[in-house]
C-alpha atoms as a PDB file:
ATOM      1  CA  UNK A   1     155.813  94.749 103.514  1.00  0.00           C
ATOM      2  CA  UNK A   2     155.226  98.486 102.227  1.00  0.00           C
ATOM      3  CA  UNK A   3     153.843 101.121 105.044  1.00  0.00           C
ATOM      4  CA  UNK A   4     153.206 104.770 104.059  1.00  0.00           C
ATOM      5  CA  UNK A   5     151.719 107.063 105.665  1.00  0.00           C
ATOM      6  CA  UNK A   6     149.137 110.189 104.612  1.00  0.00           C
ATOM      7  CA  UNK A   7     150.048 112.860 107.205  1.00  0.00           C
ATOM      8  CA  UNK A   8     146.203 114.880 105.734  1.00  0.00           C
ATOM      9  CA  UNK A   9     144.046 112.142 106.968  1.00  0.00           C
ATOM     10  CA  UNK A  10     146.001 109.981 109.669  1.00  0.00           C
ATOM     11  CA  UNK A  11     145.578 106.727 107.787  1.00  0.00           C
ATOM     12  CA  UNK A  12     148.132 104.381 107.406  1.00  0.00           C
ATOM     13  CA  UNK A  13     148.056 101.752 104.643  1.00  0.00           C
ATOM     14  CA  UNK A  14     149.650  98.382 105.505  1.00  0.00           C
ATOM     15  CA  UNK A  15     150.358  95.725 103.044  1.00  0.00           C
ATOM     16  CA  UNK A  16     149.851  95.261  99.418  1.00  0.00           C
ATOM     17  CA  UNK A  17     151.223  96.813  96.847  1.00  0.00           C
ATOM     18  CA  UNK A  18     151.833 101.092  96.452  1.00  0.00           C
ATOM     19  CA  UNK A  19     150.898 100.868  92.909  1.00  0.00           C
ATOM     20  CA  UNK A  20     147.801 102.880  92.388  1.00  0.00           C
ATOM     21  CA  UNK A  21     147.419 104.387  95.466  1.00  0.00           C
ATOM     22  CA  UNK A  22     147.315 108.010  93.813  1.00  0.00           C
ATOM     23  CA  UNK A  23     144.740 107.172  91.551  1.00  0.00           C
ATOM     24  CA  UNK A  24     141.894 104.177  93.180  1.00  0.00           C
ATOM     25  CA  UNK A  25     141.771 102.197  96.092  1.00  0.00           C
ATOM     26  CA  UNK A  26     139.185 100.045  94.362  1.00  0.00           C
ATOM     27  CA  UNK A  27     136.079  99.086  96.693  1.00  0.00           C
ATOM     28  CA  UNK A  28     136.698 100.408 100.245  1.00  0.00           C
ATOM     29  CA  UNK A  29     135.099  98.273 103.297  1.00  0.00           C
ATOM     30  CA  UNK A  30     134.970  99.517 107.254  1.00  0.00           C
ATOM     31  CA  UNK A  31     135.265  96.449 109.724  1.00  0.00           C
ATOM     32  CA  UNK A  32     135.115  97.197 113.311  1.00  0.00           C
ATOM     33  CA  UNK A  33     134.972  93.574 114.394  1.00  0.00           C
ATOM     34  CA  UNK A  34     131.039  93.658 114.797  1.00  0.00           C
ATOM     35  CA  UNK A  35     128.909  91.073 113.009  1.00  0.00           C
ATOM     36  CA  UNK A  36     127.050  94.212 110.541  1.00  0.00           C
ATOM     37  CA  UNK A  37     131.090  95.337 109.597  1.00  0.00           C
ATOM     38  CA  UNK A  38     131.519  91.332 108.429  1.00  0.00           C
ATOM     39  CA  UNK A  39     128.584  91.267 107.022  1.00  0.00           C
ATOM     40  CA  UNK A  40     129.852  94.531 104.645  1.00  0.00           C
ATOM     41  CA  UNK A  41     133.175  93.115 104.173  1.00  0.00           C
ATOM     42  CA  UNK A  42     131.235  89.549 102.548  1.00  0.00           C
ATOM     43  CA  UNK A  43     129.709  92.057 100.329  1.00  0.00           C
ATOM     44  CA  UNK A  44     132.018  94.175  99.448  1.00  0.00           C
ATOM     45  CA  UNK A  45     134.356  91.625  98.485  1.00  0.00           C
ATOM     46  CA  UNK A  46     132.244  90.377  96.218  1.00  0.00           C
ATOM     47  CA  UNK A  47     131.407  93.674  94.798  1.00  0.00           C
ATOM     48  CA  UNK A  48     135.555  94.323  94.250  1.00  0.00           C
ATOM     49  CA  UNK A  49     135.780  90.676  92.776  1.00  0.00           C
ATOM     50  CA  UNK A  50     132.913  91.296  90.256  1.00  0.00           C
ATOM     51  CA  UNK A  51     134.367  94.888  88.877  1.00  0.00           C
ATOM     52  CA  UNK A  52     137.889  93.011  88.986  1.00  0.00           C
ATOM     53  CA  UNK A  53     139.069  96.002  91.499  1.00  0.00           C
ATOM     54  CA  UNK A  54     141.498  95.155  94.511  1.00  0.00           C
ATOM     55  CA  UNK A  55     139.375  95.645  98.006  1.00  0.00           C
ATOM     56  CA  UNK A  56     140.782  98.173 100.600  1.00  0.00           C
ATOM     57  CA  UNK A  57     139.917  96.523 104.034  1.00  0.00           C
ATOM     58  CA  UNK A  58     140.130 100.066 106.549  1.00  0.00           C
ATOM     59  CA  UNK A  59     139.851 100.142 110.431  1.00  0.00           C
ATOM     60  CA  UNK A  60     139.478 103.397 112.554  1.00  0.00           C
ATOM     61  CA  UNK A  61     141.202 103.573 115.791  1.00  0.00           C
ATOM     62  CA  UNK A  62     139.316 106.716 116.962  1.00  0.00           C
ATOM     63  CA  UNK A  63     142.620 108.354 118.246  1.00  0.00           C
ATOM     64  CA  UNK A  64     141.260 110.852 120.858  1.00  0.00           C
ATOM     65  CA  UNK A  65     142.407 114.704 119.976  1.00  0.00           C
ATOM     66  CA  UNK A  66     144.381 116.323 123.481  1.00  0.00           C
ATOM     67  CA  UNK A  67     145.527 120.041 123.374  1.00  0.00           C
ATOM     68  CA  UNK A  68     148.958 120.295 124.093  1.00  0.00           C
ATOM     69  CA  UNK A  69     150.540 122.991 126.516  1.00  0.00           C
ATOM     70  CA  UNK A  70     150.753 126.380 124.772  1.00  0.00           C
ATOM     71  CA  UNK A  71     150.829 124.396 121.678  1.00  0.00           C
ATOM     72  CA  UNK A  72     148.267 122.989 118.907  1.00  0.00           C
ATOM     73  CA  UNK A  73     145.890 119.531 119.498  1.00  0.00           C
ATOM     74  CA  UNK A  74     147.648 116.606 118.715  1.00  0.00           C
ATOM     75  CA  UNK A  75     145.679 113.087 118.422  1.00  0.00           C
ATOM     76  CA  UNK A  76     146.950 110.461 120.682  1.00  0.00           C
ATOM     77  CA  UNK A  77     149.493 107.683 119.313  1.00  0.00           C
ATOM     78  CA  UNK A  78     147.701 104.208 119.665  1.00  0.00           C
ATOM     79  CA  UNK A  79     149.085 102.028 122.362  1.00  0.00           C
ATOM     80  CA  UNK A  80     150.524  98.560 121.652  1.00  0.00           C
ATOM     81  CA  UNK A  81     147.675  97.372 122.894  1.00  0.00           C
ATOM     82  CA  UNK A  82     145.269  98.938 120.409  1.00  0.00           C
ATOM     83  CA  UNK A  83     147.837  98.864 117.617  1.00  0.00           C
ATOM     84  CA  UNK A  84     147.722  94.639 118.222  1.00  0.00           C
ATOM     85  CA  UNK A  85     144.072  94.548 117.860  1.00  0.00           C
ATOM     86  CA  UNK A  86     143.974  96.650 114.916  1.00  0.00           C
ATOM     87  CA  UNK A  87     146.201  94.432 113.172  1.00  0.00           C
ATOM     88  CA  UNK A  88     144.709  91.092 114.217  1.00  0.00           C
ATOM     89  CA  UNK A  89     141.337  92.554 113.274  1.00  0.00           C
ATOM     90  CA  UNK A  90     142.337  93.075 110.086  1.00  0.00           C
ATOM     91  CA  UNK A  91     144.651  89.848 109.437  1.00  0.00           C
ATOM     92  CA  UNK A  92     141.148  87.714 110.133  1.00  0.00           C
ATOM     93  CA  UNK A  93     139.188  89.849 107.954  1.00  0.00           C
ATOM     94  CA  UNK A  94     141.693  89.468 105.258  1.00  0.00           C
ATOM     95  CA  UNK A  95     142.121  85.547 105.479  1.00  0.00           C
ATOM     96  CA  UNK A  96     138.445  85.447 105.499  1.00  0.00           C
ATOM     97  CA  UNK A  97     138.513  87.271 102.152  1.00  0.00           C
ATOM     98  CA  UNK A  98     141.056  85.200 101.036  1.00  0.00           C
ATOM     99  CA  UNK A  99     139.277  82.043 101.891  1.00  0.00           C
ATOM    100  CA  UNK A 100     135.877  83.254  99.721  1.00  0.00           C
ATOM    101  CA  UNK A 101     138.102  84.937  97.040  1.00  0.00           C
ATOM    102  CA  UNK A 102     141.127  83.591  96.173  1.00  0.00           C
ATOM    103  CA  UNK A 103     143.197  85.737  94.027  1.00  0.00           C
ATOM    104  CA  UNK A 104     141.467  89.193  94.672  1.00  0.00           C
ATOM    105  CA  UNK A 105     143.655  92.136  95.904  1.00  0.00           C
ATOM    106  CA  UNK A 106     143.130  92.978  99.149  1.00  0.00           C
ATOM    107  CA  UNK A 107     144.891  96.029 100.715  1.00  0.00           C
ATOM    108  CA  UNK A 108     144.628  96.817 104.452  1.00  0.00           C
ATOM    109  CA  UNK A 109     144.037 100.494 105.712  1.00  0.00           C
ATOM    110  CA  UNK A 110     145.068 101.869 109.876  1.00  0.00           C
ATOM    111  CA  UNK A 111     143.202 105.201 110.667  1.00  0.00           C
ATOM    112  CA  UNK A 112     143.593 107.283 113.588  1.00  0.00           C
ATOM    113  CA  UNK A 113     140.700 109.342 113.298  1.00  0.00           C
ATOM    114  CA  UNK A 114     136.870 108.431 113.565  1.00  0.00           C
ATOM    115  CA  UNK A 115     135.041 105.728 111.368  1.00  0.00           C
ATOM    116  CA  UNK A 116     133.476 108.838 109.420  1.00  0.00           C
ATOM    117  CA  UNK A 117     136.339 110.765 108.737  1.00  0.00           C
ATOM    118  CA  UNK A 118     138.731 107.709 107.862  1.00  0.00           C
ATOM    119  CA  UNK A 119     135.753 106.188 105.214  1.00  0.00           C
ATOM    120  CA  UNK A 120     135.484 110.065 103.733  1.00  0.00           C
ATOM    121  CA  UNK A 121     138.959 110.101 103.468  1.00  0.00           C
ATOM    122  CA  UNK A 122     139.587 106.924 101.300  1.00  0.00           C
ATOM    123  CA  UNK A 123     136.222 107.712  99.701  1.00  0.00           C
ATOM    124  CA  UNK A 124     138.369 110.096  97.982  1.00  0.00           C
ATOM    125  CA  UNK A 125     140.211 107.788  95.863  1.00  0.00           C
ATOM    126  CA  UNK A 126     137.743 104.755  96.154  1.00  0.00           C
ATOM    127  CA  UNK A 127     135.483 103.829  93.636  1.00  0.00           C
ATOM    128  CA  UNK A 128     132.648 102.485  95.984  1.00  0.00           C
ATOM    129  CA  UNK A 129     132.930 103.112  99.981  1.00  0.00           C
ATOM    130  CA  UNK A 130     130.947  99.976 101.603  1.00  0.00           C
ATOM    131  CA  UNK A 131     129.486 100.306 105.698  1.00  0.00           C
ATOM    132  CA  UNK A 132     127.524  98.498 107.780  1.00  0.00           C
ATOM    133  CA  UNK A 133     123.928  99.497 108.690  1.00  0.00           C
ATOM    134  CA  UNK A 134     125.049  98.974 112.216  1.00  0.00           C
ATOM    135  CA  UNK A 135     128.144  99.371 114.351  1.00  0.00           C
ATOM    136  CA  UNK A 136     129.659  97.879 117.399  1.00  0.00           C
ATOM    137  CA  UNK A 137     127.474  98.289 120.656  1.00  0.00           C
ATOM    138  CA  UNK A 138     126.874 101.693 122.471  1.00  0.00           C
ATOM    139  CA  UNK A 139     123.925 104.340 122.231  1.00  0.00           C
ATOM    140  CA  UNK A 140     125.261 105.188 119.091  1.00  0.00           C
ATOM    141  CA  UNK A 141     124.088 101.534 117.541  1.00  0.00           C
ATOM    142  CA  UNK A 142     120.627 102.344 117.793  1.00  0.00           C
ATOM    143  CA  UNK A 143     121.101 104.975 115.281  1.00  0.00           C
ATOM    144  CA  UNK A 144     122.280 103.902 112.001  1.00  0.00           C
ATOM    145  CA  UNK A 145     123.304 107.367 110.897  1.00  0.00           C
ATOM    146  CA  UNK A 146     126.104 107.930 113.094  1.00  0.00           C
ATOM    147  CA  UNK A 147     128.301 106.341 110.574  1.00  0.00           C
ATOM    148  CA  UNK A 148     126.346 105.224 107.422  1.00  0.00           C
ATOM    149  CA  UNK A 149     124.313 108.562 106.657  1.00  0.00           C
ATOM    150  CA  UNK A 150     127.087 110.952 107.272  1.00  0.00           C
ATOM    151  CA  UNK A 151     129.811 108.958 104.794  1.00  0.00           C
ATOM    152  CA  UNK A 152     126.362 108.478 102.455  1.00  0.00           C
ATOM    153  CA  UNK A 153     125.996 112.310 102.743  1.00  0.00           C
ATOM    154  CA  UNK A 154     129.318 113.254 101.982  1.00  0.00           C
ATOM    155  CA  UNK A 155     131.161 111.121 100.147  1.00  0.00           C
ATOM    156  CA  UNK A 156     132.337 111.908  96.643  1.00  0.00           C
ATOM    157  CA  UNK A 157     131.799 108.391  94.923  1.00  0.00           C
ATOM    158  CA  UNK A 158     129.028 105.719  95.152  1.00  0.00           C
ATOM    159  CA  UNK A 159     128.134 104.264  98.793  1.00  0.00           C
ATOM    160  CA  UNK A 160     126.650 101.091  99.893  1.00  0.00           C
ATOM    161  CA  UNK A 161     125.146 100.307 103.724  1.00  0.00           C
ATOM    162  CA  UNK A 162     125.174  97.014 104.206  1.00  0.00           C
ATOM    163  CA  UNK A 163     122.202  95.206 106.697  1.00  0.00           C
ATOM    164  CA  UNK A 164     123.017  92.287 108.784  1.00  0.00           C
ATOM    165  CA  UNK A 165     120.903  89.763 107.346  1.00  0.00           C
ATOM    166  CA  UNK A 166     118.044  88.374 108.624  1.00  0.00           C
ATOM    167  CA  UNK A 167     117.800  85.093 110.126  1.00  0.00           C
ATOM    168  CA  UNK A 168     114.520  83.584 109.355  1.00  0.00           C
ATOM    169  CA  UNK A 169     112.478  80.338 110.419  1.00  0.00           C
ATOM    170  CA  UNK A 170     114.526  77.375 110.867  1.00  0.00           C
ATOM    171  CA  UNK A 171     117.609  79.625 111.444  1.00  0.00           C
ATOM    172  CA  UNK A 172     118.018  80.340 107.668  1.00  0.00           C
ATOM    173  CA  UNK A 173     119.912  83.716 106.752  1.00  0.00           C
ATOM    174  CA  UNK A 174     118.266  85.378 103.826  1.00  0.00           C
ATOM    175  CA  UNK A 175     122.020  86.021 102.808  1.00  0.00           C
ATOM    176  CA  UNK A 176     122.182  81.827 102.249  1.00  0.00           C
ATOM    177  CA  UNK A 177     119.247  82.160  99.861  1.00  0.00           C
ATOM    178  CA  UNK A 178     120.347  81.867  96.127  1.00  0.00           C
ATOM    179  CA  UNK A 179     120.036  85.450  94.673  1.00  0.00           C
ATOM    180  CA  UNK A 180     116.802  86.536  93.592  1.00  0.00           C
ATOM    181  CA  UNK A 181     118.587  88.804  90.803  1.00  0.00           C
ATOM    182  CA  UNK A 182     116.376  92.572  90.857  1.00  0.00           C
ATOM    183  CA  UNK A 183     117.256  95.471  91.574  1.00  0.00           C
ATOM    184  CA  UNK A 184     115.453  98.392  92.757  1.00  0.00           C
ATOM    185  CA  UNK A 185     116.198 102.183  91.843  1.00  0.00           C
ATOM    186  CA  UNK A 186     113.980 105.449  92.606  1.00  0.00           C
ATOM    187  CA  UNK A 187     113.453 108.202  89.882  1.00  0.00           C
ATOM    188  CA  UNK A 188     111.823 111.649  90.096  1.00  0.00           C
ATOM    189  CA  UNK A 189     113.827 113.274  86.857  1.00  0.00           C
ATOM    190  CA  UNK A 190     116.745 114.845  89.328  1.00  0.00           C
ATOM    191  CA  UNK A 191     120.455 114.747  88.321  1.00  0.00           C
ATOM    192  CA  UNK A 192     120.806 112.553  91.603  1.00  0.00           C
ATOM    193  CA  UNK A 193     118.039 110.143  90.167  1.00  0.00           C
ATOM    194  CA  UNK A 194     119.735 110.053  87.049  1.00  0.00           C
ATOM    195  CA  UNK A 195     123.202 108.927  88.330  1.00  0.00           C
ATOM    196  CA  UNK A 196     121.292 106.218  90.410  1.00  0.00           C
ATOM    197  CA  UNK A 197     119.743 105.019  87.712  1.00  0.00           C
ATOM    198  CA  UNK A 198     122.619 104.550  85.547  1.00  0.00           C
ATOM    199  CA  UNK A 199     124.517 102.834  88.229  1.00  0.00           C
ATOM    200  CA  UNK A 200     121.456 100.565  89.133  1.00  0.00           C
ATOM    201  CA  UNK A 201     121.814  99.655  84.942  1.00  0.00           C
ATOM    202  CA  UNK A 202     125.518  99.095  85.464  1.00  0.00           C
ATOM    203  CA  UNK A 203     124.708  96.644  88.492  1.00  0.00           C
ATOM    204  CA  UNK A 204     122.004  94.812  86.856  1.00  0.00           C
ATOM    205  CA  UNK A 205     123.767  94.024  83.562  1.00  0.00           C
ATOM    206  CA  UNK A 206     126.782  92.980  85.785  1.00  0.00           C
ATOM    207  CA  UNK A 207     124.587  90.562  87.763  1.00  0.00           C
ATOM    208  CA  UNK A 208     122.072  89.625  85.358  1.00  0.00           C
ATOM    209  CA  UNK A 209     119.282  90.783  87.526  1.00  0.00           C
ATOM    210  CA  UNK A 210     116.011  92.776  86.545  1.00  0.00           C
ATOM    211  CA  UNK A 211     115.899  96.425  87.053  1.00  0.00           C
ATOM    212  CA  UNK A 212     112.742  97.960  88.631  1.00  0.00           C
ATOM    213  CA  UNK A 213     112.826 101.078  87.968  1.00  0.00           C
ATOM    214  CA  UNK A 214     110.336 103.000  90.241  1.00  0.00           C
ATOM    215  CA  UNK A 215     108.671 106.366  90.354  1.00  0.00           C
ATOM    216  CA  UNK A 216     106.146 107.618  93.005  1.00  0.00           C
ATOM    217  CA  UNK A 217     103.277 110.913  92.256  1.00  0.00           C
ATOM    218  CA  UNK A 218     101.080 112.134  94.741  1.00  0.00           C
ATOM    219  CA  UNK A 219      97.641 114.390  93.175  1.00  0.00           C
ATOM    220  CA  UNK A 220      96.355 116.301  95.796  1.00  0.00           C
ATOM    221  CA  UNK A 221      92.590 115.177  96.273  1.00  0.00           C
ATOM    222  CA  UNK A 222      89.515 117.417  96.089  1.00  0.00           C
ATOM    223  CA  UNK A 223      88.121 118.983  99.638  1.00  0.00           C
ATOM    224  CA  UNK A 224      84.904 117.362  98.783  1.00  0.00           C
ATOM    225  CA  UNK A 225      85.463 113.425  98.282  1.00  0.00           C
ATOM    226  CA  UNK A 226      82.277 113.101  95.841  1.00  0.00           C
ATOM    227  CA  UNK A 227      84.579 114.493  93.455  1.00  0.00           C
ATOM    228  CA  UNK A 228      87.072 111.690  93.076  1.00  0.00           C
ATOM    229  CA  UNK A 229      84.447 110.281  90.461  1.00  0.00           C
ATOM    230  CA  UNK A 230      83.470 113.839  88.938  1.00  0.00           C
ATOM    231  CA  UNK A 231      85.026 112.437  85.365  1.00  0.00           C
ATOM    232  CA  UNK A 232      87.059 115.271  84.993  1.00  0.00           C
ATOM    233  CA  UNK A 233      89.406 114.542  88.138  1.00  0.00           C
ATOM    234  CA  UNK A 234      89.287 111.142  86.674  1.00  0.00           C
ATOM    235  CA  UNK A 235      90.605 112.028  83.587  1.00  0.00           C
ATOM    236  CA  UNK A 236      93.165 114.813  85.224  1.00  0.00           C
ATOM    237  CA  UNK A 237      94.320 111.478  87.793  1.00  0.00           C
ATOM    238  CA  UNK A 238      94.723 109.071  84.383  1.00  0.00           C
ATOM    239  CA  UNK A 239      96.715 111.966  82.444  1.00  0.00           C
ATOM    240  CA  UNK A 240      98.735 112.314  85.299  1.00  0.00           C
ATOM    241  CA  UNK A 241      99.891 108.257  85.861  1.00  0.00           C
ATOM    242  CA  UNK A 242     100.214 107.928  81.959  1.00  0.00           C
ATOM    243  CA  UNK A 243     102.391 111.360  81.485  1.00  0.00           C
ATOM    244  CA  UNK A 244     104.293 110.083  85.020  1.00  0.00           C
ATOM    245  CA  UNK A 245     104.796 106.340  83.272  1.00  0.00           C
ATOM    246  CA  UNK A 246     106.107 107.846  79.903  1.00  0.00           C
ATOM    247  CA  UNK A 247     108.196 109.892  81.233  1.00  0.00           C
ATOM    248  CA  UNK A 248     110.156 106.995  83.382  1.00  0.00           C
ATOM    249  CA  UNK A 249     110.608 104.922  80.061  1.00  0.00           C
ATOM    250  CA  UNK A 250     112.035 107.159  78.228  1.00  0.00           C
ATOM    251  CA  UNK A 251     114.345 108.402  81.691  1.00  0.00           C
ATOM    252  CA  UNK A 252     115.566 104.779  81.258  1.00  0.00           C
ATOM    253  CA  UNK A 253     115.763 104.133  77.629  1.00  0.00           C
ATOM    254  CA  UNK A 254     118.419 107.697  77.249  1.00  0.00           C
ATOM    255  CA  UNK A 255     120.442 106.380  80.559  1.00  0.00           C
ATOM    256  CA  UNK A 256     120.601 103.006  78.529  1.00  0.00           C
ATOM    257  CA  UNK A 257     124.182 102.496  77.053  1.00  0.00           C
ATOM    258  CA  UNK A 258     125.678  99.617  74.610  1.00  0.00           C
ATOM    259  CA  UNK A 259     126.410  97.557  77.442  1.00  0.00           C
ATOM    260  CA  UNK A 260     123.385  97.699  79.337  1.00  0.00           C
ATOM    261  CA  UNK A 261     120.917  98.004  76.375  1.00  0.00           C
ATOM    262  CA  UNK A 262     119.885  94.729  76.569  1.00  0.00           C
ATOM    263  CA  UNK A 263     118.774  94.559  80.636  1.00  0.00           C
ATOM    264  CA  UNK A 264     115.640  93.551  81.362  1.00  0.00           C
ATOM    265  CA  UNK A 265     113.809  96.717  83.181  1.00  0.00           C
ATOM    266  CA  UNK A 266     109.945  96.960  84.509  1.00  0.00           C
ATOM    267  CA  UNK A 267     108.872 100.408  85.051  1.00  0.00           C
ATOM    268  CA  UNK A 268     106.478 100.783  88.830  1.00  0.00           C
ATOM    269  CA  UNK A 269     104.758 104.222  88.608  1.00  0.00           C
ATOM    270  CA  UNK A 270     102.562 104.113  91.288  1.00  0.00           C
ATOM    271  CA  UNK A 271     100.398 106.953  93.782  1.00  0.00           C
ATOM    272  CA  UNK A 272     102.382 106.637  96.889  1.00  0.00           C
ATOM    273  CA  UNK A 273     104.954 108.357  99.279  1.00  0.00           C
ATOM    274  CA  UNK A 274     108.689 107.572  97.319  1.00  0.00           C
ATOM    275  CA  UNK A 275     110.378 106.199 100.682  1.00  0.00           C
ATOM    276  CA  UNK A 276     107.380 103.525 100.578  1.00  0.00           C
ATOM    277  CA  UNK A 277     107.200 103.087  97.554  1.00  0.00           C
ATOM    278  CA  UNK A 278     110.887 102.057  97.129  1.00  0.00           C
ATOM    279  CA  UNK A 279     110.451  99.842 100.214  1.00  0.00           C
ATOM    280  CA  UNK A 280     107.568  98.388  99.088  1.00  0.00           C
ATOM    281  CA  UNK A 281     109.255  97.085  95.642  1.00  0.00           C
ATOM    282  CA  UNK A 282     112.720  96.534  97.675  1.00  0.00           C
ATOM    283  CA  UNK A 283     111.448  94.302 100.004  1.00  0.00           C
ATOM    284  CA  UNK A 284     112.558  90.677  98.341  1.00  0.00           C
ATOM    285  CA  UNK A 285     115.294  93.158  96.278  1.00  0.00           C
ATOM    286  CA  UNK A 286     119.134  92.424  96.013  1.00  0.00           C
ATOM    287  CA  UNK A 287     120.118  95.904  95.903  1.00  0.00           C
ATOM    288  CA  UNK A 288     118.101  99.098  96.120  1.00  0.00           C
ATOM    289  CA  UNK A 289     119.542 102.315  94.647  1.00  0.00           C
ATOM    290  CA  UNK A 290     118.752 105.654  95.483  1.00  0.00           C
ATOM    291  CA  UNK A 291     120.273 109.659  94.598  1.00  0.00           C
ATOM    292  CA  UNK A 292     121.827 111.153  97.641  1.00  0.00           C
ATOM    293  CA  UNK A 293     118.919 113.871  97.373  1.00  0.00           C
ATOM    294  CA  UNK A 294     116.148 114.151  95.183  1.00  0.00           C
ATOM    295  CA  UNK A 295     114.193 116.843  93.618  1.00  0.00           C
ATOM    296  CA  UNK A 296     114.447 120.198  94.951  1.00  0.00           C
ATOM    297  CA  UNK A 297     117.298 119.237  97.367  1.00  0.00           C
ATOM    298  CA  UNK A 298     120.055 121.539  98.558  1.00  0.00           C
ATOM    299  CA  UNK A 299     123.831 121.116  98.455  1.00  0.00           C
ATOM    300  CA  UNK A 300     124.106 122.314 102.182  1.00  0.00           C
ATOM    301  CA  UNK A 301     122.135 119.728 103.414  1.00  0.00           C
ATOM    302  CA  UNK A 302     122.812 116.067 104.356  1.00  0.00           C
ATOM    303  CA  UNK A 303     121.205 113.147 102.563  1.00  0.00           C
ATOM    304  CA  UNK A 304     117.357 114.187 101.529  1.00  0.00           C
ATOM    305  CA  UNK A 305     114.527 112.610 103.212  1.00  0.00           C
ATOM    306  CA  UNK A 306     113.828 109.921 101.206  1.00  0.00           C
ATOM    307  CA  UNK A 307     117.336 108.677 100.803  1.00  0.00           C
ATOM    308  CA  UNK A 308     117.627 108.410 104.674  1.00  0.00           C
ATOM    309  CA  UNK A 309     114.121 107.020 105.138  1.00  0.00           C
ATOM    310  CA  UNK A 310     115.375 104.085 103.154  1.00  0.00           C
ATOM    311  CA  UNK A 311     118.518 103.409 104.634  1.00  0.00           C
ATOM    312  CA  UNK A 312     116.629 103.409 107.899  1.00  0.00           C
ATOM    313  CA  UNK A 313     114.384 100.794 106.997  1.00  0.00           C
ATOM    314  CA  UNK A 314     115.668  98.628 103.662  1.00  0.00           C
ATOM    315  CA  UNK A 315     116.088  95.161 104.486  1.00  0.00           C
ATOM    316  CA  UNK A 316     118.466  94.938 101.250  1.00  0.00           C
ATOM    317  CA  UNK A 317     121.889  96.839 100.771  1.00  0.00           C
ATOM    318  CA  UNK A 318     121.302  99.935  99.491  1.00  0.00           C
ATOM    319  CA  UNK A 319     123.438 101.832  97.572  1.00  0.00           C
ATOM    320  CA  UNK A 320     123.827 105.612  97.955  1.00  0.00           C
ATOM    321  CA  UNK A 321     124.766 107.544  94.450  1.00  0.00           C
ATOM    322  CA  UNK A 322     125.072 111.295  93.171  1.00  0.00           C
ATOM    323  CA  UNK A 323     125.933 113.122  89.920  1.00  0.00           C
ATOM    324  CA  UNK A 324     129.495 113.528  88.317  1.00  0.00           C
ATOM    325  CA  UNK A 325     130.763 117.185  89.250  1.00  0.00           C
ATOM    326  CA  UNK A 326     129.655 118.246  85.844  1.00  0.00           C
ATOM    327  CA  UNK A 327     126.494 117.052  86.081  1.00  0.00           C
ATOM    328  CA  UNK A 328     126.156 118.689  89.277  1.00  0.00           C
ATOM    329  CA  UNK A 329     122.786 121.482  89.303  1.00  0.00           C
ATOM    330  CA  UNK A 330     121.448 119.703  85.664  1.00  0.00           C
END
């Protein structure tokens, strides 16, 4: 068994093969034990199995910080006790993968610091960081973005939250269902936009699945609502939907590349709010993709408003993207 350690970020990789470990750690997963972080490691396994990348299985201990006598903080060393868990923990997730993918790579991942930090950390060499919607119990459950929206926020490479599926009538999980193959991604002409929508092409050639590729517009309406027929506001509100719908096919037909020129892609330009409108079309969706933030977002801030409206509220995974670093302010 190899064990090394990185001193920077307290995480301590366990098993599999040093190989690589400068460059990716292929699709990272966060289990925590709780039925959402199973639910994301199902997922994510598939997702490393389909790209043919090894899956990094990572637990956070949540090592509290003490300050030392006339010294610096240290963080606590795990007891046996929690050290035991951890590795248990991650010994069932990994024959579970094992049992649904035989022959993937699967590397496990110790962190002493926070869920957050350790997924931010690995995000740095991962080439997808997968969560749960929804951790173990606690006040903190009933807010998905104590974990989720902060590594969505600020990780450097693609992110997907992960719901717990829903059980329907007759005990049925909509997870059981046989894929429905679409995929949803939202557009307002951003750089943000335009890395989602290339990945959401990516996914849907790699799957087979349709893209919908949506855009919302909101005209402001006249004070006086006689004036919604007055033909020229109906001629300024047609311009506007046509100019709106042009400009989203031809958004999709430059982001198209030799491998994904042939997916099937149905352009929804419609007069709504964007977080509803992406729910709307993502409701019987296998994947919804949005930018971290949209138009006229700011690099200080966390996740814009309709990226963290939809997290809040998808019932499908959704899938968190942003530009390369040079395409960063385009």
């Amino acid at each position: 068994m190899n064990e090394t350690t990185n001193e920077d970020y307290g995480i301590e990789a366990v098993g599999g093969s040093d190989e690589g470990r400068s460059g990716t750690a292929g699709i990272v997963v966060g289990v925590d034990g709780s039925a959402a972080s199973r639910t994301a490691l199902e997922w994510a396994a598939r997702a490393a199995a389909d790209r043919a990348l090894p899956l990094t299985v990572l637990h956070a201990l949540s090592m509290p910080v003490v300050a030392a006598p006339f010294g610096h903080a240290v963080r606590m060393t795990p007891t046996p006790e929690t050290a035991d868990h951890a590795a248990r923990l991650l010994e069932s997730a990994v024959a579970h993968v094992s049992r649904s993918r035989p022959g993937l790579e699967v590397r496990t991942e110790v962190s002493s610091l926070g869920p957050a930090h350790s997924l931010l950390a690995a995000a740095r060499r991962a080439a997808m960081v997968v969560v749960g919607s929804r951790g173990l119990g606690g006040v903190a459950s009933a807010f998905p973005g104590s974990v989720s929206v902060r590594v969505s926020a600020h990780a450097p490479c693609p992110v997907a939250v992960i719901p717990e599926p829903r059980t329907e009538a007759g005990g049925e999980q909509e997870g059981d269902r046989r894929e429905r193959g679409r995929v949803v991604v939202g557009l307002d002409g951003s750089a943000d936009s335009e890395a989602a929508l290339r990945f959401a092409l990516d996914e849907a050639s790699r799957t087979g699945a349709e893209l919908v590729a949506v855009h919302a517009w909101l005209m402001s309406a006249p004070i006086d609502a006689s004036a919604l027929t007055d033909p020229s506001y109906v001629a300024e509100h047609r311009f506007a939907a046509d100019r709106a719908d042009t400009y989203v096919r031809t958004m999709v037909e430059t982001a198209r590349s030799a491998d994904t020129a042939d997916v099937p892609v149905r352009v929804a330009v419609v007069e709504d709010h964007p977080a509803h409108a992406l729910l709307s079309e993502g409701a019987q969706a296998d994947l919804i993709v949005v930018g971290s933030r949209g138009r006229g977002g700011f690099a200080g801030l966390l996740l814009g408003s309709v990226s963290q409206t939809v997290l809040h509220h998808a019932p499908a995974p959704v899938v968190v993207t942003r530009p390369r670093p040079q395409e960063e302010g385009h």
